[in-house]
Protein backbone atom coordinates (compact mmCIF):
# COMPACT_ATOMS: atom_id res chain seq x y z
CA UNK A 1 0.00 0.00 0.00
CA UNK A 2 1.39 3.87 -1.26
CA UNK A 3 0.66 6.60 0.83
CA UNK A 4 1.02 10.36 0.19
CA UNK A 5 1.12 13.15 2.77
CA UNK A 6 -1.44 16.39 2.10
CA UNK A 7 1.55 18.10 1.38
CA UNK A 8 3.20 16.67 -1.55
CA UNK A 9 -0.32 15.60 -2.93
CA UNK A 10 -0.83 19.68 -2.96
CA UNK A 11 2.49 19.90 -5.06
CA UNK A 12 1.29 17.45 -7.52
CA UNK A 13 -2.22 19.36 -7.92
CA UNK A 14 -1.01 22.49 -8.47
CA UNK A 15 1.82 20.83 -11.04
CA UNK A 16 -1.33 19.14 -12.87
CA UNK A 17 0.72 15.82 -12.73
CA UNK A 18 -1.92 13.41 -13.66
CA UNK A 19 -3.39 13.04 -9.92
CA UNK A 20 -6.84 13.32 -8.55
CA UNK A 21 -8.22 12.92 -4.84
CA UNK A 22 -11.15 10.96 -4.21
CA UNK A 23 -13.35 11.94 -0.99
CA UNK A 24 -14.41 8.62 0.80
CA UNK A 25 -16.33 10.10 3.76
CA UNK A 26 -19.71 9.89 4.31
CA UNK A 27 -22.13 12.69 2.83
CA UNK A 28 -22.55 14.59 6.00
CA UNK A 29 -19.07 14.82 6.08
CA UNK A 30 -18.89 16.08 3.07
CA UNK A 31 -20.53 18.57 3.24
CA UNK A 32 -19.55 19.81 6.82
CA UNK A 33 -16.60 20.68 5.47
CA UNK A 34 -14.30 19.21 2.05
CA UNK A 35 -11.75 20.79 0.29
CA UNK A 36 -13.74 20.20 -3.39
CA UNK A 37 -12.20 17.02 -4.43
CA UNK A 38 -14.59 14.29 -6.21
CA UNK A 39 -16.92 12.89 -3.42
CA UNK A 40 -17.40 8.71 -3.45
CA UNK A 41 -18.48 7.88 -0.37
CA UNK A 42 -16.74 4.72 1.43
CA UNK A 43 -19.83 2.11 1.02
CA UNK A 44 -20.40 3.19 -2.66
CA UNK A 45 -17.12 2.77 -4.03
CA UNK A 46 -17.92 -1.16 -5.03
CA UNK A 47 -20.69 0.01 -7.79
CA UNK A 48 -18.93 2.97 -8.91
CA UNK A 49 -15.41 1.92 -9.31
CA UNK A 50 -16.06 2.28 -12.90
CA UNK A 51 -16.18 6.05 -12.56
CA UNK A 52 -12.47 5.91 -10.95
CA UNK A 53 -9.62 6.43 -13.00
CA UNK A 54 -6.34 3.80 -13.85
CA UNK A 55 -5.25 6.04 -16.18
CA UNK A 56 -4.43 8.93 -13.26
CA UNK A 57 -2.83 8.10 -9.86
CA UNK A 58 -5.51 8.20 -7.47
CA UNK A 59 -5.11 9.63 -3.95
CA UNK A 60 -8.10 7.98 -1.39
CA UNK A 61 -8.97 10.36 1.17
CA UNK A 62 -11.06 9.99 4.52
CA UNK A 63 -11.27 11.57 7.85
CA UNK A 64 -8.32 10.40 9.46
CA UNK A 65 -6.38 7.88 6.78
CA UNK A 66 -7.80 4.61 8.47
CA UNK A 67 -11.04 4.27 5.59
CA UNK A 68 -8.56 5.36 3.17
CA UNK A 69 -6.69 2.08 3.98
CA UNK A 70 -9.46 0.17 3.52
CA UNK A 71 -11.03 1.16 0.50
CA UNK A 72 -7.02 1.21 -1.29
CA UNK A 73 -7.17 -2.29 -0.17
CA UNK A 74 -10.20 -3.10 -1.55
CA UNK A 75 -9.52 -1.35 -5.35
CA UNK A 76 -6.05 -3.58 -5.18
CA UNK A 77 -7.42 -6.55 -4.21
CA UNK A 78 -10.95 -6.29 -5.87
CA UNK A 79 -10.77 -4.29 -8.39
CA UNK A 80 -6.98 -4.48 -9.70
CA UNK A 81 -5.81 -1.12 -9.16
CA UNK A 82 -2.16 -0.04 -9.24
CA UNK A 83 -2.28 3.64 -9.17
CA UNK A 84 -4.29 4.34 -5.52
CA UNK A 85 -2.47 5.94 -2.50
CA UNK A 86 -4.06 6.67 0.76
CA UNK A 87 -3.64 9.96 2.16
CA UNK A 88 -1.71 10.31 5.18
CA UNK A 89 -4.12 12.02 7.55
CA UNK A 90 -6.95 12.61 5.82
CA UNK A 91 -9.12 15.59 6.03
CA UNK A 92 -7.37 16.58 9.67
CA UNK A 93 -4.48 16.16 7.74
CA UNK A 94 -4.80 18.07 5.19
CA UNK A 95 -6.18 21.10 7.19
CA UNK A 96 -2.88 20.74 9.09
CA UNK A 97 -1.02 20.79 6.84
CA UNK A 98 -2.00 22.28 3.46
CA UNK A 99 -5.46 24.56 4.55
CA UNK A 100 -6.26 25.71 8.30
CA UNK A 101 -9.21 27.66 7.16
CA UNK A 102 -11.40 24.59 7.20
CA UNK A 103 -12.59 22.98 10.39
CA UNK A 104 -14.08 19.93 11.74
CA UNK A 105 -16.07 20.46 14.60
């Protein structure tokens, strides 16, 4: 399993080098607070694999990192996927690190 820390998956946005995050949290989540990356929530990822990418590395993003895990596991194991990373953190994370102005209460 590949991780990637909020930090360097930043750099690699703002380069435009061939990398997109996926949001696994639920909706309430969500919408409580994301920083505007594609939203698949964790227990929909199964039927909609189809809409995720092997042609672009794939970053898997959660709360904390610990979904993130699972649901990388799952598009190795399930679904043959060799481009998916988990990033380190998550959301809390990524505030930390990349954008304090959003909060999770």
């Amino acid at each position: 399993m590949r991780y990637i820390d909020p930090k360097s998956c930043q750099e690699r946005l703002l380069k435009n080098d061939n990398l997109i995050v996926i949001d696994i949290r639920e909706d309430y989540e969500y919408q409580h607070c994301n920083a505007g990356f594609t939203h698949i929530p964790m227990g929909e990822i199964s039927t909609r694999s189809q809409e995720i990418s092997k042609d672009k590395n794939v970053v898997i993003m959660c709360q904390s990192g610990r979904r993130a895990e699972a649901v990388v596991n799952l598009l190795e194991t399930e679904f043959h996927f060799s481009n998916v990373f988990v990033m380190e953190g998550g959301m809390i994370g990524w505030i930390e690190q990349v954008d304090p102005s959003l909060k999770i209460d």
